[in-house]
Each structure stands twice: as structure tokens, then as C-alpha cells.
N, C-alpha and C. Protein backbone atom coordinates (compact mmCIF):
# COMPACT_ATOMS: atom_id res chain seq x y z
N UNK A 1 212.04 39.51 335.25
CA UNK A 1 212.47 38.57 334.21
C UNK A 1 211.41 38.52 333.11
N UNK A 2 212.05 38.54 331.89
CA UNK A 2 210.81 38.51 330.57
C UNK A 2 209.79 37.32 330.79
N UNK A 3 208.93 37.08 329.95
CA UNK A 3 207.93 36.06 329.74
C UNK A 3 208.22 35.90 328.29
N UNK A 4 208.88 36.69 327.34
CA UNK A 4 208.95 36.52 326.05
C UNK A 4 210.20 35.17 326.21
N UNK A 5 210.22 34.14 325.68
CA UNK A 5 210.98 33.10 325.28
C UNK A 5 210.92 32.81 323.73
N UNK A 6 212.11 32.44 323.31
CA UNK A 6 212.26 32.48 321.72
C UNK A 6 212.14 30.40 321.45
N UNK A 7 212.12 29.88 320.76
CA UNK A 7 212.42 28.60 320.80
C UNK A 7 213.11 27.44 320.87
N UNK A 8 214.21 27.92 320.81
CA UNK A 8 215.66 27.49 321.93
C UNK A 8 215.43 27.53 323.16
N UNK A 9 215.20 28.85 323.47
CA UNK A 9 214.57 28.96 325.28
C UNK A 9 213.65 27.74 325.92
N UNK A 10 212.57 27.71 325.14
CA UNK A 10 211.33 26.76 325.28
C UNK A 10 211.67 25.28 325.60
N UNK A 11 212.40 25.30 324.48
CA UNK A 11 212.98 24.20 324.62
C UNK A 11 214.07 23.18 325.53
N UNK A 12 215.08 24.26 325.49
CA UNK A 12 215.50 24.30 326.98
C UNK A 12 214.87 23.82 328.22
N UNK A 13 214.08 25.20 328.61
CA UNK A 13 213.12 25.11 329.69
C UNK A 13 212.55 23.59 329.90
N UNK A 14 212.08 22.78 328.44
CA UNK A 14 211.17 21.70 328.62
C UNK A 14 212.01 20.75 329.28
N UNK A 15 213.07 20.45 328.60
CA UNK A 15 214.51 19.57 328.75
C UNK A 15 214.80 19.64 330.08
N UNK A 16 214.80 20.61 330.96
CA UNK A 16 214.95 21.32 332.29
C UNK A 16 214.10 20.39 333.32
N UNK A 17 213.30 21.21 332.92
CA UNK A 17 211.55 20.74 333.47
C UNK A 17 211.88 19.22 333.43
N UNK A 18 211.83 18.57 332.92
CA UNK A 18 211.79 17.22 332.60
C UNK A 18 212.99 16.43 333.44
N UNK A 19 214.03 16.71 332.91
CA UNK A 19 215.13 16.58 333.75
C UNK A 19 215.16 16.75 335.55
N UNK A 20 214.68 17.82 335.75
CA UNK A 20 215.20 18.07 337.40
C UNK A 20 213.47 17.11 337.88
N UNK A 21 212.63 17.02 337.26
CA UNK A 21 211.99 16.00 337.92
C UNK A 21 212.45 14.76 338.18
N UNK A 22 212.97 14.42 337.15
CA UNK A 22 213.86 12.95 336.85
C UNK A 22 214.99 12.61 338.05
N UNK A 23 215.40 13.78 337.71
CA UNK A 23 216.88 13.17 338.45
C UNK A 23 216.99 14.09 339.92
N UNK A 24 216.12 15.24 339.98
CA UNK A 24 216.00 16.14 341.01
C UNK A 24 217.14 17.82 340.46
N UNK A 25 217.08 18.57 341.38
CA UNK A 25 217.56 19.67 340.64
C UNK A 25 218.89 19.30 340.63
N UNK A 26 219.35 18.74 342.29
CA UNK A 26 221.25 18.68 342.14
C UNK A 26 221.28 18.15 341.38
N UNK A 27 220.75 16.85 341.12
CA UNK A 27 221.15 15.42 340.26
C UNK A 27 221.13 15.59 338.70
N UNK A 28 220.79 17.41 338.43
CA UNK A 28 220.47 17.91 337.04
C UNK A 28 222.35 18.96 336.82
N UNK A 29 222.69 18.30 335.84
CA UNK A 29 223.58 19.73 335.50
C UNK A 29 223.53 20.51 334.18
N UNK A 30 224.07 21.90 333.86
CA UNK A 30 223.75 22.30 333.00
C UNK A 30 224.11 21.45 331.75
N UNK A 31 225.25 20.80 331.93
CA UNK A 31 225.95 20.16 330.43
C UNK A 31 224.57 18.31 330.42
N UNK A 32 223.72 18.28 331.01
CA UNK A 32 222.86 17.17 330.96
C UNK A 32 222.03 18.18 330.20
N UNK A 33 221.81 19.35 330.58
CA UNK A 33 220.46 20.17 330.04
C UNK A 33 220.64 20.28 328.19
N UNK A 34 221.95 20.83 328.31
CA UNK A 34 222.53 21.10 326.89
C UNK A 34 222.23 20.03 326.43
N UNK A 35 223.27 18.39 326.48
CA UNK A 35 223.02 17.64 326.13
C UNK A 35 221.67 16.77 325.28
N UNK A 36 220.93 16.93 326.52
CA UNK A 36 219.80 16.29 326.32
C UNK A 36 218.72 17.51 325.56
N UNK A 37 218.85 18.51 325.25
CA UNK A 37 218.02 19.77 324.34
C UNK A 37 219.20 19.88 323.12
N UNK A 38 219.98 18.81 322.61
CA UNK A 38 220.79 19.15 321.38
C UNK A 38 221.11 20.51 321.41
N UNK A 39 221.50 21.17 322.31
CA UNK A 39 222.37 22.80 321.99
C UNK A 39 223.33 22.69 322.86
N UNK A 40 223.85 23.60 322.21
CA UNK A 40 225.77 23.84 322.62
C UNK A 40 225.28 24.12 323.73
N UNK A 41 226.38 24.21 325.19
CA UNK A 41 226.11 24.31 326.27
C UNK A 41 226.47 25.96 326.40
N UNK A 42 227.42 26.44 325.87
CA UNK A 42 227.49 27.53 325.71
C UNK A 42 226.39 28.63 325.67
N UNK A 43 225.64 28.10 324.67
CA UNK A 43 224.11 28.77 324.53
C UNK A 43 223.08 28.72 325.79
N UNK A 44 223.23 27.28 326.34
CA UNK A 44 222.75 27.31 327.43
C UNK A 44 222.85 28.58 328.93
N UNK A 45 224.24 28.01 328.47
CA UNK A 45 224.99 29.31 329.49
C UNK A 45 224.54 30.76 329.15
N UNK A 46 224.61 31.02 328.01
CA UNK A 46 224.27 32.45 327.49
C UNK A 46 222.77 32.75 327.69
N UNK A 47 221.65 31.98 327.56
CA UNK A 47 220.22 31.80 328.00
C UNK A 47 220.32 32.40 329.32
N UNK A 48 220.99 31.42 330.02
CA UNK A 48 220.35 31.58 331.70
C UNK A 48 221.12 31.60 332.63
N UNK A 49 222.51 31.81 332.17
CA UNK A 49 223.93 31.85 333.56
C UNK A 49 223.59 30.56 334.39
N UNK A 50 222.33 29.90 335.15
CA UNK A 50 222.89 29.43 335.86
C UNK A 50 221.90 28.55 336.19
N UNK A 51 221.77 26.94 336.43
CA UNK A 51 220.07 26.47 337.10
C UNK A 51 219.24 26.91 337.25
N UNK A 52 219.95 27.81 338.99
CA UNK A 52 218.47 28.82 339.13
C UNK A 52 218.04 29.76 338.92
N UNK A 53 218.56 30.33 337.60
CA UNK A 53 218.48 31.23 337.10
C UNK A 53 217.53 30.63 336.01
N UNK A 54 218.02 29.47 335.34
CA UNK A 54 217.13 28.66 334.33
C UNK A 54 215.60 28.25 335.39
N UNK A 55 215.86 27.79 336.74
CA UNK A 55 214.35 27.23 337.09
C UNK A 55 213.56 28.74 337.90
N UNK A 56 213.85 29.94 337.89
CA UNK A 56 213.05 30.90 337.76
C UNK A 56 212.42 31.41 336.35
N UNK A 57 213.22 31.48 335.37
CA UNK A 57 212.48 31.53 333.60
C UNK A 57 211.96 30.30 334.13
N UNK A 58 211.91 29.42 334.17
CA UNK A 58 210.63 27.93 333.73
C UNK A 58 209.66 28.27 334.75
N UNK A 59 209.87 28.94 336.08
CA UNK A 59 208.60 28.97 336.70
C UNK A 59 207.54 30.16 335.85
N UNK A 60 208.68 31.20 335.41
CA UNK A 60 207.65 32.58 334.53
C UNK A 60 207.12 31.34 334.07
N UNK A 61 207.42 30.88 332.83
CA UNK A 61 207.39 29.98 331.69
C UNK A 61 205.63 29.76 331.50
N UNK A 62 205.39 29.02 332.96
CA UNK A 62 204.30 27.98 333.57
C UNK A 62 203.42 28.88 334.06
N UNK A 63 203.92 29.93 334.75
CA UNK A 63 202.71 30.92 335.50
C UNK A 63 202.04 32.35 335.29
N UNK A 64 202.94 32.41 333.66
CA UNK A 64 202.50 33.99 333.20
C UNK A 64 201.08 34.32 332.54
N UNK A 65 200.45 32.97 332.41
CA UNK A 65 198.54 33.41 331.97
C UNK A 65 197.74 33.00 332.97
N UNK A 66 198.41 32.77 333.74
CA UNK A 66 197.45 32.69 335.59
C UNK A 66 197.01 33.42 335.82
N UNK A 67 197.54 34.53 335.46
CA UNK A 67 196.49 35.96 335.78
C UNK A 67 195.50 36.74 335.04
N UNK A 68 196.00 36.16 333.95
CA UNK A 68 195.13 36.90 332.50
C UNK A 68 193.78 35.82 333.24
N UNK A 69 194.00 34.09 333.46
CA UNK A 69 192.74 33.76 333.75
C UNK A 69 191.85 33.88 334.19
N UNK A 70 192.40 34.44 335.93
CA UNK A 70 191.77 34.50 337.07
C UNK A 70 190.80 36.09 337.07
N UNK A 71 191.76 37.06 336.04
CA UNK A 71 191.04 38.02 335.76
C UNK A 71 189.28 37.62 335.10
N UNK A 72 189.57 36.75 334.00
CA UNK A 72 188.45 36.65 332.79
C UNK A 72 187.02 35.51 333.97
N UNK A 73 187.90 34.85 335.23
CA UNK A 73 187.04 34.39 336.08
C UNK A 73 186.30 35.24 336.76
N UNK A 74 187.10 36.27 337.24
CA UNK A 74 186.24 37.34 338.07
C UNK A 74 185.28 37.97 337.20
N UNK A 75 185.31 38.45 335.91
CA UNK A 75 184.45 38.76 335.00
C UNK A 75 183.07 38.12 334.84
N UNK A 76 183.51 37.26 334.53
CA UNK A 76 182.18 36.28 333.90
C UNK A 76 181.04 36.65 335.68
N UNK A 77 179.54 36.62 334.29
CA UNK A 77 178.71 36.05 335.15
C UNK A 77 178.03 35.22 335.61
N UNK A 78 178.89 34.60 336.82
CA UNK A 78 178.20 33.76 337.68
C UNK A 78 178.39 33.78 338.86
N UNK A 79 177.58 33.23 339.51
CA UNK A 79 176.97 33.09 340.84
C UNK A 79 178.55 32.77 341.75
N UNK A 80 178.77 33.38 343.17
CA UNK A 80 180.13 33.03 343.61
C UNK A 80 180.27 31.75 343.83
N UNK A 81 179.44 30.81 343.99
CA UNK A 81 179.29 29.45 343.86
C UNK A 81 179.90 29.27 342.88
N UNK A 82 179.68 29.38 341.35
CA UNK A 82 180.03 28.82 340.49
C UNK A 82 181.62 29.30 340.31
N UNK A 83 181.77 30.42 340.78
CA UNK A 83 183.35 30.96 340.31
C UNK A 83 183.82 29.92 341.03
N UNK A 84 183.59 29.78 342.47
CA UNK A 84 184.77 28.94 343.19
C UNK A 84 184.91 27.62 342.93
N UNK A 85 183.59 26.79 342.61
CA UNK A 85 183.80 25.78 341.21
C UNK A 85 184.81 25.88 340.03
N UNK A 86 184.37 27.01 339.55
CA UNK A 86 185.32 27.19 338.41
C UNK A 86 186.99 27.27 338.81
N UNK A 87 186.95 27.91 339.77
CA UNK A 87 188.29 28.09 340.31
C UNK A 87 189.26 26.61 340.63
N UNK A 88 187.90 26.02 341.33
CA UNK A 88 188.96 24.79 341.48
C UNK A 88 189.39 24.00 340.82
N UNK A 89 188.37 24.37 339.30
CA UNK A 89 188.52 23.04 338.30
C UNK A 89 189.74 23.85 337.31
N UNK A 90 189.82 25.14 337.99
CA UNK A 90 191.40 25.93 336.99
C UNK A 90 192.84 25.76 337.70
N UNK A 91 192.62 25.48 339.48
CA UNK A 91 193.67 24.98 339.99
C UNK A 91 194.27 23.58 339.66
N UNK A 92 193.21 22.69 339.48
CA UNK A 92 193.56 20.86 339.69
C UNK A 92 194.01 20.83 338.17
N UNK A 93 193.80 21.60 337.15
CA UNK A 93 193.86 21.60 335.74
C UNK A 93 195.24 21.90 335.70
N UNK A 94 195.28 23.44 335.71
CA UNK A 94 197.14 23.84 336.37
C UNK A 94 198.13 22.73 336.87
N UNK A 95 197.75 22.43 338.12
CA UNK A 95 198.57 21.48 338.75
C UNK A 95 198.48 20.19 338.20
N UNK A 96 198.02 19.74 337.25
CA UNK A 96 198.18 18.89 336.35
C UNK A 96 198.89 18.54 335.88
N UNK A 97 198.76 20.01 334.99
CA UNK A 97 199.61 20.20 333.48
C UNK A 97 200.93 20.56 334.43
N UNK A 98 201.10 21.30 335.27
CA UNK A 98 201.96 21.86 335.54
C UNK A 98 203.34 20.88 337.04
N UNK A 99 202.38 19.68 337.28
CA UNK A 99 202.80 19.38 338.34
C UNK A 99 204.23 18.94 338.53
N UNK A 100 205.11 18.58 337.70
CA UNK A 100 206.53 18.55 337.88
C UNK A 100 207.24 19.77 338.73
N UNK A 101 206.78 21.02 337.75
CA UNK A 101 207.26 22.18 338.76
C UNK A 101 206.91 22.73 339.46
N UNK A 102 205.76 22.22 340.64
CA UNK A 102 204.83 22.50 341.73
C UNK A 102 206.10 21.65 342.45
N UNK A 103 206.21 20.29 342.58
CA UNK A 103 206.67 19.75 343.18
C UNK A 103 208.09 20.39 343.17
N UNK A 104 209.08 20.44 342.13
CA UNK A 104 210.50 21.07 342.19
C UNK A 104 210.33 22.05 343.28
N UNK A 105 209.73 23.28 342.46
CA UNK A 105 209.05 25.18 343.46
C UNK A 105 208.80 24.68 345.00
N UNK A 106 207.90 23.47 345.39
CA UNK A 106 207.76 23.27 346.85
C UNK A 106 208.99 22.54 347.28
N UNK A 107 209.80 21.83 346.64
CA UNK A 107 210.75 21.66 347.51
C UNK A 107 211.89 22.84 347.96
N UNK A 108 212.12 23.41 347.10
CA UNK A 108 213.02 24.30 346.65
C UNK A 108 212.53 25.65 347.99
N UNK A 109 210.95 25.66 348.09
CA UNK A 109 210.91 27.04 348.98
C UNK A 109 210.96 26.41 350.77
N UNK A 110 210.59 24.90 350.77
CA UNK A 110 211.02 23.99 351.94
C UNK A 110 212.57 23.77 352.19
N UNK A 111 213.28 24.20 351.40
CA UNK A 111 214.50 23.51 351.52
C UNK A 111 215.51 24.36 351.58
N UNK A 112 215.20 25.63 351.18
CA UNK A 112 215.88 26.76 351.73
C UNK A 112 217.43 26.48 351.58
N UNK A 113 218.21 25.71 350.52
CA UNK A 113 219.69 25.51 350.63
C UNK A 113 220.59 25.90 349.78
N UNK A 114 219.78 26.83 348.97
CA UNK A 114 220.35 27.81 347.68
C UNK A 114 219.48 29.01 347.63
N UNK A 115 220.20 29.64 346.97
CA UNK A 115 219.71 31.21 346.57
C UNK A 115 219.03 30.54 345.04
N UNK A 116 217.44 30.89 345.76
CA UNK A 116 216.71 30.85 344.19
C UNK A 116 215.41 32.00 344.50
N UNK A 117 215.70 32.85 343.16
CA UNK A 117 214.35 34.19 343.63
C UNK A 117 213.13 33.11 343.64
N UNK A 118 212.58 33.12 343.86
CA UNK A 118 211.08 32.86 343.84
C UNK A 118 210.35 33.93 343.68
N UNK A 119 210.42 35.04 343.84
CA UNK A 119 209.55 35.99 344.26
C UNK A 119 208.67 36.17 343.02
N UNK A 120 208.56 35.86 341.58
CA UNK A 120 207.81 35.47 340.74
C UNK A 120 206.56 34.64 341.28
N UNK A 121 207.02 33.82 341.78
CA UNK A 121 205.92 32.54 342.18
C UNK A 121 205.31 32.98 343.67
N UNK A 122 205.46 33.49 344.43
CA UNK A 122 204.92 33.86 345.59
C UNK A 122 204.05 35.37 344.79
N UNK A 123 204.52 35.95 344.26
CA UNK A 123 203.63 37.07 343.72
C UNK A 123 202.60 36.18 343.25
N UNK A 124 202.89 35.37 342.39
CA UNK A 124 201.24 35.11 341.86
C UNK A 124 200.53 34.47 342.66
N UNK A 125 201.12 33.34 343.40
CA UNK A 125 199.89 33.32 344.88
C UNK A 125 199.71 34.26 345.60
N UNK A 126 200.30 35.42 345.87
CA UNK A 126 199.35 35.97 346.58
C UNK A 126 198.41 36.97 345.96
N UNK A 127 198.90 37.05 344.74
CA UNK A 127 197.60 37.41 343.70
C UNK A 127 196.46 36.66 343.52
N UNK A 128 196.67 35.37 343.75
CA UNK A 128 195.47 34.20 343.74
C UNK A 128 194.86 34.31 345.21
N UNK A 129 195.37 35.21 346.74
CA UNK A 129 194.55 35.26 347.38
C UNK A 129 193.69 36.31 347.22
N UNK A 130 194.20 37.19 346.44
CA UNK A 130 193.11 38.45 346.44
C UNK A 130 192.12 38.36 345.24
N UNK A 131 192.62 37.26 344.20
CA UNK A 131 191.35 37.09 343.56
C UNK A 131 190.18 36.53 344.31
N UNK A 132 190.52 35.24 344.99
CA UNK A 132 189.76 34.36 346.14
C UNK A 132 189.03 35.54 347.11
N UNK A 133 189.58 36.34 347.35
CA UNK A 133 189.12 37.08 348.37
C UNK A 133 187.89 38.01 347.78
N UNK A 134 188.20 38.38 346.80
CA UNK A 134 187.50 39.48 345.90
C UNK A 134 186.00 38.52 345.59
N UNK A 135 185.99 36.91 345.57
CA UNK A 135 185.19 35.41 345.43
C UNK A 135 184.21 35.64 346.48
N UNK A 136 185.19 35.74 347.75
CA UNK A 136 184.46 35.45 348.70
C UNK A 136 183.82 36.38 349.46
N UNK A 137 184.31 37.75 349.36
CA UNK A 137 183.65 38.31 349.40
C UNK A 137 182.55 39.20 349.09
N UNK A 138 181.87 38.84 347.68
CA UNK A 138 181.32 38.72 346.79
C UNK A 138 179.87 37.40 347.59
N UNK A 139 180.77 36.46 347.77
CA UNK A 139 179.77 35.66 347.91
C UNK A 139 179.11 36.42 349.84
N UNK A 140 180.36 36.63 350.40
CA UNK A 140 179.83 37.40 351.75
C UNK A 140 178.14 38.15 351.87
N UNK A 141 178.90 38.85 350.47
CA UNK A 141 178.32 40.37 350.30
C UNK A 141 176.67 40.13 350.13
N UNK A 142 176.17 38.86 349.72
CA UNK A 142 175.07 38.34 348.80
C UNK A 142 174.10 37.27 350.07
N UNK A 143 175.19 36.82 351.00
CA UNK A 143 174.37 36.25 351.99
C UNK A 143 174.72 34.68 351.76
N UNK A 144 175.81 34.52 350.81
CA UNK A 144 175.90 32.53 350.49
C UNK A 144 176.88 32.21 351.54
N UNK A 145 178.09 33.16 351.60
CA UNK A 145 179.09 32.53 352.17
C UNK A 145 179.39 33.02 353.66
N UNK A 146 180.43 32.41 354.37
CA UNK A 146 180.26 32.59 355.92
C UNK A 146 181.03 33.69 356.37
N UNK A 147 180.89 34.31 357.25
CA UNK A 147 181.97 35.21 357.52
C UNK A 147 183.46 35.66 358.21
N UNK A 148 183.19 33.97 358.71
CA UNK A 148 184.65 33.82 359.02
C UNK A 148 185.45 32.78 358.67
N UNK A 149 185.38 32.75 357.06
CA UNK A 149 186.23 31.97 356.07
C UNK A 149 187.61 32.27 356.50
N UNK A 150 188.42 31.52 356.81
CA UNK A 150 189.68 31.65 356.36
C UNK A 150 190.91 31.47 354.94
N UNK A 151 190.77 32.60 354.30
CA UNK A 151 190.64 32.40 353.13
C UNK A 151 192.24 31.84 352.41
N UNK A 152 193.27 32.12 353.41
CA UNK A 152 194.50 31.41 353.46
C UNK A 152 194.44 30.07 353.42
N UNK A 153 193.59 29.51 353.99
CA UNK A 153 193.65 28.43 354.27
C UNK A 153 193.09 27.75 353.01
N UNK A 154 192.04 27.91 351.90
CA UNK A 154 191.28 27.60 351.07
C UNK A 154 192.34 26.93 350.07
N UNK A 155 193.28 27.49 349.27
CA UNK A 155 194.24 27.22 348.20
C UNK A 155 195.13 25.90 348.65
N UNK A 156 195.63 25.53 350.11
CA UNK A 156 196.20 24.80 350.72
C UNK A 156 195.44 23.32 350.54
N UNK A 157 193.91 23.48 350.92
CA UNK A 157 193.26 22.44 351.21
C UNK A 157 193.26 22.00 349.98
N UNK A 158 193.00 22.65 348.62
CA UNK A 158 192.54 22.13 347.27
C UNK A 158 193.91 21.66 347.23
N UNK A 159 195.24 22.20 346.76
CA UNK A 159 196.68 21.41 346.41
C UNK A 159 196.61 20.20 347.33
N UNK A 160 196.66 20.42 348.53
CA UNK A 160 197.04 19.50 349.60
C UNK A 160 196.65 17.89 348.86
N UNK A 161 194.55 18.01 349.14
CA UNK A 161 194.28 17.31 348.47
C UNK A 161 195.17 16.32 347.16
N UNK A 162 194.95 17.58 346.14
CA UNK A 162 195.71 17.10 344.84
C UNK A 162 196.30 16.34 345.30
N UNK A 163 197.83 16.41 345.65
CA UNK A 163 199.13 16.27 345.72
C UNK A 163 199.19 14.61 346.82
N UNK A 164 198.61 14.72 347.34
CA UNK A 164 198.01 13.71 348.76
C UNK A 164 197.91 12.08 347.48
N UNK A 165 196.39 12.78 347.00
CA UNK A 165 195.56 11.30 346.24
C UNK A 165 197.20 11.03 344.83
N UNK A 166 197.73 12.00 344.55
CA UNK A 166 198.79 11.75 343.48
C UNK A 166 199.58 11.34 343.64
N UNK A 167 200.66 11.79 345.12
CA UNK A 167 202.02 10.93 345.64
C UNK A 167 200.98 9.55 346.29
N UNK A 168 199.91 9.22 346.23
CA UNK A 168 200.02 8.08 347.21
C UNK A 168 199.19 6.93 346.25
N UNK A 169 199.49 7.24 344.43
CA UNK A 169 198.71 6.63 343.71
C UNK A 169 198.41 4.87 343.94
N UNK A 170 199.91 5.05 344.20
CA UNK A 170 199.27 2.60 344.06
C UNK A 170 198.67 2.36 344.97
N UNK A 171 198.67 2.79 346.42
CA UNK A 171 197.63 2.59 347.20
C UNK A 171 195.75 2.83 346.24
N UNK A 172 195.85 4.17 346.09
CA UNK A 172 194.34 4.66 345.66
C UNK A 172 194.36 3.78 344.36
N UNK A 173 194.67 3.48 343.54
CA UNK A 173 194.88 2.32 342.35
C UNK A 173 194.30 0.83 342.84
N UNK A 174 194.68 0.73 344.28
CA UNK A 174 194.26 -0.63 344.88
C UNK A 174 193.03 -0.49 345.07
N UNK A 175 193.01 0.69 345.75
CA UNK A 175 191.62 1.07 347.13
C UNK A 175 190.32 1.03 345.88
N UNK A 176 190.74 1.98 344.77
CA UNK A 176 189.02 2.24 343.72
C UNK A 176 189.44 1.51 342.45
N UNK A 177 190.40 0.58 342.53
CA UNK A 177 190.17 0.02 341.47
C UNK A 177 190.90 0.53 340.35
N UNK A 178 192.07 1.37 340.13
CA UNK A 178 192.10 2.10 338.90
C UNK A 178 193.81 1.65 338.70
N UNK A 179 193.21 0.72 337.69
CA UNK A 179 193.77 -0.29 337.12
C UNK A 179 194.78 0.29 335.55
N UNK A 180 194.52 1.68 334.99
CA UNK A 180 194.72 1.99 333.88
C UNK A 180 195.40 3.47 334.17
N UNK A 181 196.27 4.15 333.18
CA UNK A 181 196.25 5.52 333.32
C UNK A 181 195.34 6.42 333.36
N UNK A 182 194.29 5.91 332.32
CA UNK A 182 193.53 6.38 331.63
C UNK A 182 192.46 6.74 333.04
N UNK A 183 191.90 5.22 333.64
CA UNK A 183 191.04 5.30 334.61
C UNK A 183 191.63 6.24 336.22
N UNK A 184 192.99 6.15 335.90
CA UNK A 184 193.29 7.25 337.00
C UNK A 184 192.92 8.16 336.85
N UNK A 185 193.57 9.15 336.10
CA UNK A 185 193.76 10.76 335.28
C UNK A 185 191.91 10.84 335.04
N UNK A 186 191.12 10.25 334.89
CA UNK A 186 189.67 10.50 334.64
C UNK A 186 189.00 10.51 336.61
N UNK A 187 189.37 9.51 337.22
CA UNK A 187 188.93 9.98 338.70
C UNK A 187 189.17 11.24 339.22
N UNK A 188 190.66 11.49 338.93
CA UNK A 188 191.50 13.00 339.30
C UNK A 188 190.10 14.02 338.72
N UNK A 189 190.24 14.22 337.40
CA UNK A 189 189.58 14.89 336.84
C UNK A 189 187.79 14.89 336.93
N UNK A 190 187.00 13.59 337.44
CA UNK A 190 186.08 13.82 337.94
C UNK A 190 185.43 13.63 339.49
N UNK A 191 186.35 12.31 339.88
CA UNK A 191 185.42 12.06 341.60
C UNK A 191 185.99 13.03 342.36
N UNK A 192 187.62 12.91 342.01
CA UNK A 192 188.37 13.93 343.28
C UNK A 192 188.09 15.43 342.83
N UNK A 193 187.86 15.70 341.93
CA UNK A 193 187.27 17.69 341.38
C UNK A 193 186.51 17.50 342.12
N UNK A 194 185.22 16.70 342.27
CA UNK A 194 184.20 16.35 342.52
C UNK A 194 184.22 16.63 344.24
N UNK A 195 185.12 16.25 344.45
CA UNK A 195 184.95 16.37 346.12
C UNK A 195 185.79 17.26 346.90
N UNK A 196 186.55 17.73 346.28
CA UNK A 196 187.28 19.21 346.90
C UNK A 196 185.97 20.39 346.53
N UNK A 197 185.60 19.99 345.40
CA UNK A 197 184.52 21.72 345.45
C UNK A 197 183.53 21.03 346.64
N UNK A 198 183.01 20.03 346.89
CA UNK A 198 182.33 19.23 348.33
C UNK A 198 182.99 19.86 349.25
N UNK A 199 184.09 20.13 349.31
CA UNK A 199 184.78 20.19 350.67
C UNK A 199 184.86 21.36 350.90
N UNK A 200 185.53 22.35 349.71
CA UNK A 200 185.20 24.23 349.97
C UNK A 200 184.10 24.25 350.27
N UNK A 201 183.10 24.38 349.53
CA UNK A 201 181.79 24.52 349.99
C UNK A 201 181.44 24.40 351.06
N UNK A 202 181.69 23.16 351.62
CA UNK A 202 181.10 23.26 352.84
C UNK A 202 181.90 23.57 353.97
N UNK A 203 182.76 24.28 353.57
CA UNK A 203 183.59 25.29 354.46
C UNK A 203 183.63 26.66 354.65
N UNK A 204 182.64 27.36 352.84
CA UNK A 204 182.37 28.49 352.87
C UNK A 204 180.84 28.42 352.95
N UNK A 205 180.03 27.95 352.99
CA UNK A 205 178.74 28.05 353.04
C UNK A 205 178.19 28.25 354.45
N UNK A 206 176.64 28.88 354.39
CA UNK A 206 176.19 28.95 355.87
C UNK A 206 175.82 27.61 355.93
N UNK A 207 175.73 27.17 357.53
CA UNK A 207 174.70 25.76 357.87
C UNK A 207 173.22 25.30 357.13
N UNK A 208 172.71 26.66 356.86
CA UNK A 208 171.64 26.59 356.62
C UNK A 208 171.20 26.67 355.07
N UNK A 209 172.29 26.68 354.42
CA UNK A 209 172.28 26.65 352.82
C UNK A 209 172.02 25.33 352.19
């Protein structure tokens, strides 16, 4: 499927995106999509034949410079410490910006009750394990990291996290106090970053580091 989208497409897609969070994918139909993106539904139809045909373009949409990134990460020089820092602060950033259709994509590959390719979105995770891997063993290679990382397991713990402190906000709102949007979205972005790279770390590191 292309990555080129024209601005009708985009737009679409956003309307989409927005929508099947809202109302969920069934609870989305194409003539709500049209509707609510001011274009003939027709056009709609002509775009993308069909939902999931529309929520595979929106997953390209979201995940086609994931790789250009993860490339320009492996590049740079720094220490494998710092990549996998860097890494995590490019996952929680992603799943951010991106988290409406993390959540749709995970229900959708849990729920198994329609024909939807995914195979877009499973390619690029498992492109994100062989960057990780290429991380860690790097860091292996140098004497920082351990040697029996399980490196499947690494990408799980960071989302998990995410997704955990985010569906269970009014509780954590009570628990630290975060009384504002503002003061949420700034914890996300510094205590909890803050403590998942705490937590890789000390899952890839020796005892004695």
C-alpha cells in the first residue's frame, strides 16, 4: 500500500482516526467518515473501498518514518546506553502522538473478528526488534549489557507501562496529585520516561555496573 496520500486522503484518514476512537471501529461507518470530513461519500469509497481498507492506509499513515528514525538512531554516536534512552524517549513520544491508533491496531490484532491486513504494522515491529537487537548487542559486544536479555520482551515492558499509567489516569491524578492536563502530559513526559529507562536498564545492565 502507498505512503503517498494527497489531501483529501489525510484528511479522511484524520476524520477516521478520530472517529473509530470515539465511537470504536463498528460504531464508525463510512457515510459518518464522509460526513464528518465534508466529502462525498463516494470519494470516500473511491479512496479506500472499505474501513479496513481505510484503517490499514491510517496505520501506513502513522508508521512510515519509524524507520527512517530508528535508522538515524543507530547512526548517531552514542554510547548503547544512550541509544536505548533515546529509544525510549522515541517510543513514549510515538505512542503519544500516535495513541488512538495503538489502541484501535491492539484491539483489532486481539480481536481477531474481521479480515484486516496488518501485516504493515507487524513488519515494523519486528523491524523495531532488530533495531533493539542490533542496541543490544552493541551494548553486549562492549561489556555494558547482559547476556541473556530477552529482547522480545523489552518493547512490551516500555508500551505496557505507557498504556497502564494512561488507561488508569483518575486514579494516578489522585495518587500524585495531577490536577491539570498540563501537569499530567508533563509527568508522562518526565517522571514516567524517567522510570521505564530505570527499569530497562536495570534489566539490561550487569549487577555490577
Amino acid at each position: 500500500m502507498t505512503t503517498d496520500f494527497n489531501d483529501k486522503q489525510m484528511r479522511i484518514l484524520q476524520v477516521a482516526e478520530q472517529l473509530f476512537a470515539e465511537k470504536g471501529f463498528d460504531g464508525t461507518s463510512i457515510r459518518n467518515i464522509a460526513r464528518e470530513a465534508k466529502i462525498n461519500i463516494a470519494m470516500v469509497s473511491y479512496y479506500f473501498g472499505s474501513k479496513e481498507k481505510m484503517l490499514e492506509a491510517l496505520i501506513i499513515s502513522r508508521i512510515s518514518d519509524l524507520k527512517i528514525q530508528l535508522e538515524n538512531l543507530i547512526r548517531e554516536p552514542l554510547t548503547p546506553i544512550e541509544k536505548v534512552d533515546r529509544l525510549i524517549e522515541l517510543y513514549i513520544a510515538r505512542m503519544h502522538k500516535n495513541r488512538c491508533i495503538y489502541q484501535i491496531v491492539h484491539f483489532e490484532l486481539s480481536n481477531k473478528k474481521r479480515e484486516v491486513n496488518l501485516k504493515s504494522f507487524t513488519d515494523v515491529k519486528r523491524k523495531n526488534f532488530e533495531f533493539l537487537r542490533e542496541i543490544i548487542n552493541e551494548g553486549q559486544e562492549k561489556g555494558v549489557f547482559r547476556k541473556d536479555v530477552n529482547i522480545y520482551l523489552i518493547p512490551p515492558t516500555i508500551l505496557g507501562t505507557y498504556f497502564h499509567f494512561r488507561m488508569n489516569r483518575p486514579l494516578y491524578e489522585e495518587l500524585l496529585g495531577l490536577d491539570t492536563d498540563e501537569s499530567f502530559e508533563n509527568y508522562i513526559k518526565n517522571d514516567l520516561c524517567k522510570h521505564i529507562k530505570q527499569t530497562i536498564k536495570a534489566l539490561l545492565t550487569n549487577e555490577n555496573q
